[in-house]
Protein backbone atom coordinates (compact mmCIF):
# COMPACT_ATOMS: atom_id res chain seq x y z
CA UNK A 1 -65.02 18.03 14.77
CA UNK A 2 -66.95 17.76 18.25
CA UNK A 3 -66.71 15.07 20.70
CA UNK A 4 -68.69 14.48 23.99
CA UNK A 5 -68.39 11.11 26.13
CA UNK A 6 -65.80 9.66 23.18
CA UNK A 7 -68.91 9.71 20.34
CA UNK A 8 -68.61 12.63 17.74
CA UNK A 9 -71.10 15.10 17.28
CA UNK A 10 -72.74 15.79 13.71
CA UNK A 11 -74.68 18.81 12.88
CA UNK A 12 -77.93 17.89 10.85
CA UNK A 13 -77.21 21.33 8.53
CA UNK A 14 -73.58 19.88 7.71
CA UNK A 15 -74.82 16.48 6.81
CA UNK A 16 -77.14 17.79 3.88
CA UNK A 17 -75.54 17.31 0.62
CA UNK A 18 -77.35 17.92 -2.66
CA UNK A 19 -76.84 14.69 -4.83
CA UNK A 20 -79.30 14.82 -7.82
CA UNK A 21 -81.06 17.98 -7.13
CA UNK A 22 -81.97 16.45 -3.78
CA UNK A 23 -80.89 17.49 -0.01
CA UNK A 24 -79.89 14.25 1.43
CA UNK A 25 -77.99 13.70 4.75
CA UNK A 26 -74.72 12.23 3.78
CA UNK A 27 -70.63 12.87 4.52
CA UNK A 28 -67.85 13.61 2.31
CA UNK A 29 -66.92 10.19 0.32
CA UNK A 30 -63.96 8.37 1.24
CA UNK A 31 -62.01 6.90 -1.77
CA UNK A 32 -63.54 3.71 -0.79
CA UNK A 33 -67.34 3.52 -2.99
CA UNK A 34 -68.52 0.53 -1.85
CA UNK A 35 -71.94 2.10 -2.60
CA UNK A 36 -72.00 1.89 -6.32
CA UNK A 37 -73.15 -1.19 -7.24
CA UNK A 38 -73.10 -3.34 -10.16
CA UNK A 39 -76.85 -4.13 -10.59
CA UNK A 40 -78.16 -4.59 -13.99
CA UNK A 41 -75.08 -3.83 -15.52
CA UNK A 42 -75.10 -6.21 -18.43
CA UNK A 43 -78.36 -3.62 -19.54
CA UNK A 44 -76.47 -0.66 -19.43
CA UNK A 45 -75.84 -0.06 -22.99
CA UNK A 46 -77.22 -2.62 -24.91
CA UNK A 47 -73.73 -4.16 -24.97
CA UNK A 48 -71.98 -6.89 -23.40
CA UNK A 49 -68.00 -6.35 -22.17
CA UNK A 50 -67.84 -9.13 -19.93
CA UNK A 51 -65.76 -8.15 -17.02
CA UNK A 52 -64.40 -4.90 -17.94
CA UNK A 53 -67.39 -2.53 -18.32
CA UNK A 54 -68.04 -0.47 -15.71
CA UNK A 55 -71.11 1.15 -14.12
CA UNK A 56 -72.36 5.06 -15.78
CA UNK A 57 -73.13 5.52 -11.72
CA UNK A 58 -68.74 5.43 -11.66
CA UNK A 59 -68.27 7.35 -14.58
CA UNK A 60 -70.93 9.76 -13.59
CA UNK A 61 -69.24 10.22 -9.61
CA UNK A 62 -65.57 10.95 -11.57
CA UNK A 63 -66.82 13.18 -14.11
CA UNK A 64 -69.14 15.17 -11.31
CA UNK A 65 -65.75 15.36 -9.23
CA UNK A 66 -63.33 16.71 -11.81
CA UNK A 67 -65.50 18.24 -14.28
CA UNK A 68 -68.47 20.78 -15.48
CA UNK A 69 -71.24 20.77 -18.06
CA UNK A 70 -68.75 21.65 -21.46
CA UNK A 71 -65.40 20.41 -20.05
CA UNK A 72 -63.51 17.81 -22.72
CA UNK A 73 -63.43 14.59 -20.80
CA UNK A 74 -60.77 11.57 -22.72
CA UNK A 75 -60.82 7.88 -22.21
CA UNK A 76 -57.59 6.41 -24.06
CA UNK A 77 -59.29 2.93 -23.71
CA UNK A 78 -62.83 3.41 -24.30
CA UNK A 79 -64.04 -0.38 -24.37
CA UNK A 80 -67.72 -0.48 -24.05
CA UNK A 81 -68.05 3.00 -24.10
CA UNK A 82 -69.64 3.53 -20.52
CA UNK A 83 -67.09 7.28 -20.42
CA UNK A 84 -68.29 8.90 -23.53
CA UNK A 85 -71.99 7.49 -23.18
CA UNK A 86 -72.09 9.44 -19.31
CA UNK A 87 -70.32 11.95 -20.40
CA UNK A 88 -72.80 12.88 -23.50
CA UNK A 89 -75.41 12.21 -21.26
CA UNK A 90 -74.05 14.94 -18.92
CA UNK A 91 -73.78 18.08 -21.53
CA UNK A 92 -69.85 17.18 -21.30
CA UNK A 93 -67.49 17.11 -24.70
CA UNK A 94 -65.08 13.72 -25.00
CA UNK A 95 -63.20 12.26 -26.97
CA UNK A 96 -62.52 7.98 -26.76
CA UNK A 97 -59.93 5.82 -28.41
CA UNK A 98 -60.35 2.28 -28.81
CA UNK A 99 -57.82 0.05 -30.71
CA UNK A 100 -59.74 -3.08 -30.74
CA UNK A 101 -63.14 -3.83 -32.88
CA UNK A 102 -65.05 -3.00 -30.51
CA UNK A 103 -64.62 0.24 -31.35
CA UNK A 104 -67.28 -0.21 -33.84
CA UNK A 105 -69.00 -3.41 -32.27
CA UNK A 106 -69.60 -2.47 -29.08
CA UNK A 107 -68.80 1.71 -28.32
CA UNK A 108 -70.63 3.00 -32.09
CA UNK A 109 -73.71 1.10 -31.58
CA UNK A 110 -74.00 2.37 -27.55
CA UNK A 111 -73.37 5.89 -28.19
CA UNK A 112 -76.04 5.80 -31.10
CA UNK A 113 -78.34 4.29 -28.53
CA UNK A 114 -77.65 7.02 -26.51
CA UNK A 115 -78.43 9.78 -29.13
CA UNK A 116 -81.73 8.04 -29.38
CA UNK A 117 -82.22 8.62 -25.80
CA UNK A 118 -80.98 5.56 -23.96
CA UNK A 119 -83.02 4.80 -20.51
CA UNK A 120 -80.84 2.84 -18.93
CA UNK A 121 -77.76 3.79 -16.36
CA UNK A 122 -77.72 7.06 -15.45
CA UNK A 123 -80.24 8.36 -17.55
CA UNK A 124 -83.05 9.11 -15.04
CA UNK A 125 -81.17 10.54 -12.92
CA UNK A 126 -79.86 13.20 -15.11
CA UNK A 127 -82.99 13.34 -17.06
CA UNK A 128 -81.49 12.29 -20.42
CA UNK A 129 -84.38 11.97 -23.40
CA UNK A 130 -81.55 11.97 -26.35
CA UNK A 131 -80.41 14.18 -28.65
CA UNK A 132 -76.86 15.28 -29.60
CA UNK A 133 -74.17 13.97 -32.01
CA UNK A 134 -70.85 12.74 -32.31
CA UNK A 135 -67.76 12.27 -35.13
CA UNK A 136 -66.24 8.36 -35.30
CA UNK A 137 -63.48 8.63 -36.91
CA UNK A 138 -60.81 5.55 -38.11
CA UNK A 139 -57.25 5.77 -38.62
CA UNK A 140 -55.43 5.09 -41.88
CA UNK A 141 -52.07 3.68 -42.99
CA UNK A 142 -49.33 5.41 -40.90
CA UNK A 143 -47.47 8.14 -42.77
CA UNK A 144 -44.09 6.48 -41.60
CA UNK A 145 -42.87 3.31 -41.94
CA UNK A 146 -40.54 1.25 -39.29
CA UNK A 147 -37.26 2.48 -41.22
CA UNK A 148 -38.48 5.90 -40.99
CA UNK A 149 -39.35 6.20 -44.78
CA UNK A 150 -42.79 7.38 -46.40
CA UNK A 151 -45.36 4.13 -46.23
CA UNK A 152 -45.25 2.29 -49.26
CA UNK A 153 -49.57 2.68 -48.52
CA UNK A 154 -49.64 6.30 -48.30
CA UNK A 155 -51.14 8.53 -51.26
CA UNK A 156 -50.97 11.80 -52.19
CA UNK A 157 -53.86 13.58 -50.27
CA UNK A 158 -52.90 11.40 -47.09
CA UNK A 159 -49.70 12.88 -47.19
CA UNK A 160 -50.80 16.21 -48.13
CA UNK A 161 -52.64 16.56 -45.17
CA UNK A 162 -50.11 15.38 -42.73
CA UNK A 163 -47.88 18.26 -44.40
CA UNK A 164 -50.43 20.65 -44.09
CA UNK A 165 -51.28 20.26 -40.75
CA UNK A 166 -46.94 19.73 -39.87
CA UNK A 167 -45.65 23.14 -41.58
CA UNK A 168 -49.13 25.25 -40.53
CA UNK A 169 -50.16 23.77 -37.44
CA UNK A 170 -53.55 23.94 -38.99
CA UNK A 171 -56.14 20.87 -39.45
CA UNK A 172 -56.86 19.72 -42.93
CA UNK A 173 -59.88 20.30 -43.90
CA UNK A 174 -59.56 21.35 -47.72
CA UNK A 175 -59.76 18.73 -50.37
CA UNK A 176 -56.14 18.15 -51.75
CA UNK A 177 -56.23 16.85 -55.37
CA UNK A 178 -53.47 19.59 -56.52
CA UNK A 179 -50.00 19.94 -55.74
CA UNK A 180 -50.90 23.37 -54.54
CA UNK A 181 -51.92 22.66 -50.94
CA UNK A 182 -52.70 25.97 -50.01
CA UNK A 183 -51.88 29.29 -49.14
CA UNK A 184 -50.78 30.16 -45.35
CA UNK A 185 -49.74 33.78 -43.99
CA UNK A 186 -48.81 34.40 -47.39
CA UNK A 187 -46.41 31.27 -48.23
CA UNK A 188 -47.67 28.44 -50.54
CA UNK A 189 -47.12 24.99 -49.81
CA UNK A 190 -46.68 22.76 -52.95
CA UNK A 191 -46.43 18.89 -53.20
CA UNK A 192 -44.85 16.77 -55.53
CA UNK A 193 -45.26 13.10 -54.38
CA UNK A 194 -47.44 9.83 -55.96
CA UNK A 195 -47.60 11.02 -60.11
CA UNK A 196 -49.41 14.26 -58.65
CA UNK A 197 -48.60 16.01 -62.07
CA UNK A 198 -50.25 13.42 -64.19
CA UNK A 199 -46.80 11.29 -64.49
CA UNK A 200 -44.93 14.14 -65.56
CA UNK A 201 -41.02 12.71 -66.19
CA UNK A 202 -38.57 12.51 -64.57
CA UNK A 203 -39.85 9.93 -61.46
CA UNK A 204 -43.41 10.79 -62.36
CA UNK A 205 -43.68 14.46 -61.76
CA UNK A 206 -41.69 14.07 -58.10
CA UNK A 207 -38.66 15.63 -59.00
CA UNK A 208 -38.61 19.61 -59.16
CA UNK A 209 -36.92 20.71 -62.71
CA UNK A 210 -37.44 23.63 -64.59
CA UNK A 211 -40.68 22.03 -66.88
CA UNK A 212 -42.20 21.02 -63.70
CA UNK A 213 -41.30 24.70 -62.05
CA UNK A 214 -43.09 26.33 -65.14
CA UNK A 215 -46.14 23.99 -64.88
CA UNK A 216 -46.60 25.22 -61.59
CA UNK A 217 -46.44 28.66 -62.46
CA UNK A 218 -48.38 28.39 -65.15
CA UNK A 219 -51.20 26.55 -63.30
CA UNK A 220 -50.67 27.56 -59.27
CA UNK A 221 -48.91 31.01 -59.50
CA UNK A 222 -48.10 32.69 -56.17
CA UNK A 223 -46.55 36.02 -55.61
CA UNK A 224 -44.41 35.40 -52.56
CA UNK A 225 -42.67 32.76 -50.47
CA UNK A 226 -43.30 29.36 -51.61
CA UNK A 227 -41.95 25.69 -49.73
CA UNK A 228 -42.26 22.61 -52.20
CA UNK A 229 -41.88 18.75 -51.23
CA UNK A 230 -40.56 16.31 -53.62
CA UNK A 231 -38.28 13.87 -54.12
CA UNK A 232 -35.33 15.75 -55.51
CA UNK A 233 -34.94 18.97 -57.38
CA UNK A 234 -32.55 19.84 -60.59
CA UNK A 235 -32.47 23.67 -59.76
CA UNK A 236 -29.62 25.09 -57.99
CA UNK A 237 -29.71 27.19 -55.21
CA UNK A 238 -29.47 30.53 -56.94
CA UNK A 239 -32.85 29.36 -59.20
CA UNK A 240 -34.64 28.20 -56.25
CA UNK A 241 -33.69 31.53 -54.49
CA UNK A 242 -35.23 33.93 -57.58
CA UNK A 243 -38.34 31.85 -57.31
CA UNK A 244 -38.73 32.59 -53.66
CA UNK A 245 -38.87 28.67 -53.03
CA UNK A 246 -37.50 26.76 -50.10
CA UNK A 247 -37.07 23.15 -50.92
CA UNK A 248 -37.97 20.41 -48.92
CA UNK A 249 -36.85 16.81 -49.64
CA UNK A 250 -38.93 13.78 -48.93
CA UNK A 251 -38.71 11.96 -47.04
CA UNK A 252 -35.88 13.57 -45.23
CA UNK A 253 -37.45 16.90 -44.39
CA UNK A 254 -40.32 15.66 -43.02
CA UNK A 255 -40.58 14.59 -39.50
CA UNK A 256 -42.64 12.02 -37.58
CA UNK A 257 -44.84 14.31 -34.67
């Protein structure tokens, strides 16, 4: 910094900063913005969140500051949905969680605005006309209940998945309506859990026994390593070894991420 006569000297060249593909005269921000105001912000949307919603200008200075164009941005408390609508509107991924209804009241119905090309809040500036999509997705029962044991809620493809996606660290995307879940460098993941096997006795089909071991063989044969969930199994360790299966009992072998 310069100083003559105790006032500082500012170079015109070092003022201009580019702010909306325009050279304006301006100096670094402090982390006091007392220049974004709150005009018109019940529009911004098409939703009202008195007292908590916050401009896109905001959202649109932190996401400038800490992000570029295909960076993931997350909001754990998305409210109104002012962070995912700025960040769409800025070529950036996100991803929001909201607990409360408005979840589907208030952030759906503003983000679907958006896709239809929104004018309001920080639209003009970044020249958003629409276009785009995103996933909204709801949570279901929890696998686990407070005691630690399989929700009393939970069904077989609901648990499926969250065994898929535990043992092979891969998302479930496949349809599971068989206790074969799949196939995964080369071991087979079986299931035996809600009458899977069409009530098969003893417990309805969750118990592992030599009819149920040929049914599966018969049906879901796999030549190599094979890890199988159920309640119990009747086969001693020297069967389960010549079938090449590891046994897994639920709920006790399966752990809460």
């Amino acid at each position: 910094m310069y100083f003559k006569g105790g006032q500082r000297w500012i170079f015109y060249r070092e003022k201009l900063k580019e702010i909306d593909g325009v050279l304006v005269a301006g100096e670094p921000l402090t982390t006091l913005w007392d220049d974004l105001l709150s005009n018109n912000l019940h529009k911004e949307g098409g939703v009202e969140f008195p007292k908590s919603k916050k401009p896109e200008a905001l959202l649109k200075r932190v996401i400038e500051l800490s992000t570029k164009a295909g960076d993931l941005v997350l909001d754990g408390f998305l409210g109104s949905g002012t962070t995912a609508a700025v960040a769409h509107k800025m070529g950036r991924r996100y991803i929001g969680i909201e607990r409360g209804e408005h979840a589907v009241t208030k952030s759906l119905p503003r983000l679907k605005a958006v896709i239809a090309g929104d004018p309001n809040g920080i639209s003009q500036s970044v020249g958003w006309q629409g276009g785009g999509g995103f996933r909204f997705h709801t949570l279901g029962e929890p696998v686990f209940d407070a005691d630690g044991g399989i929700h009393p809620a939970v069904r077989f493809a609901s648990l499926a998945a969250y065994l898929w996606h535990f043992d092979t660290g891969e998302p479930a995307r496949q349809s599971f309506n068989s206790p074969l879940l799949g196939v995964h460098r080369g071991t087979a993941y079986y299931l035996l859990y809600n009458g899977i096997l069409g009530d098969r006795r003893p417990q309805g089909g969750n118990v592992l026994t030599s009819l149920v071991l040929s049914y599966l063989d018969s049906l879901f044969p796999h030549d190599g390593p094979r890890i199988v969930y159920g309640e119990t199994t009747r086969l001693g360790e020297v069967r389960l070894r010549e079938a090449g299966i590891t046994f897994k009992q639920i709920p006790y072998d399966i752990k809460a991420c």
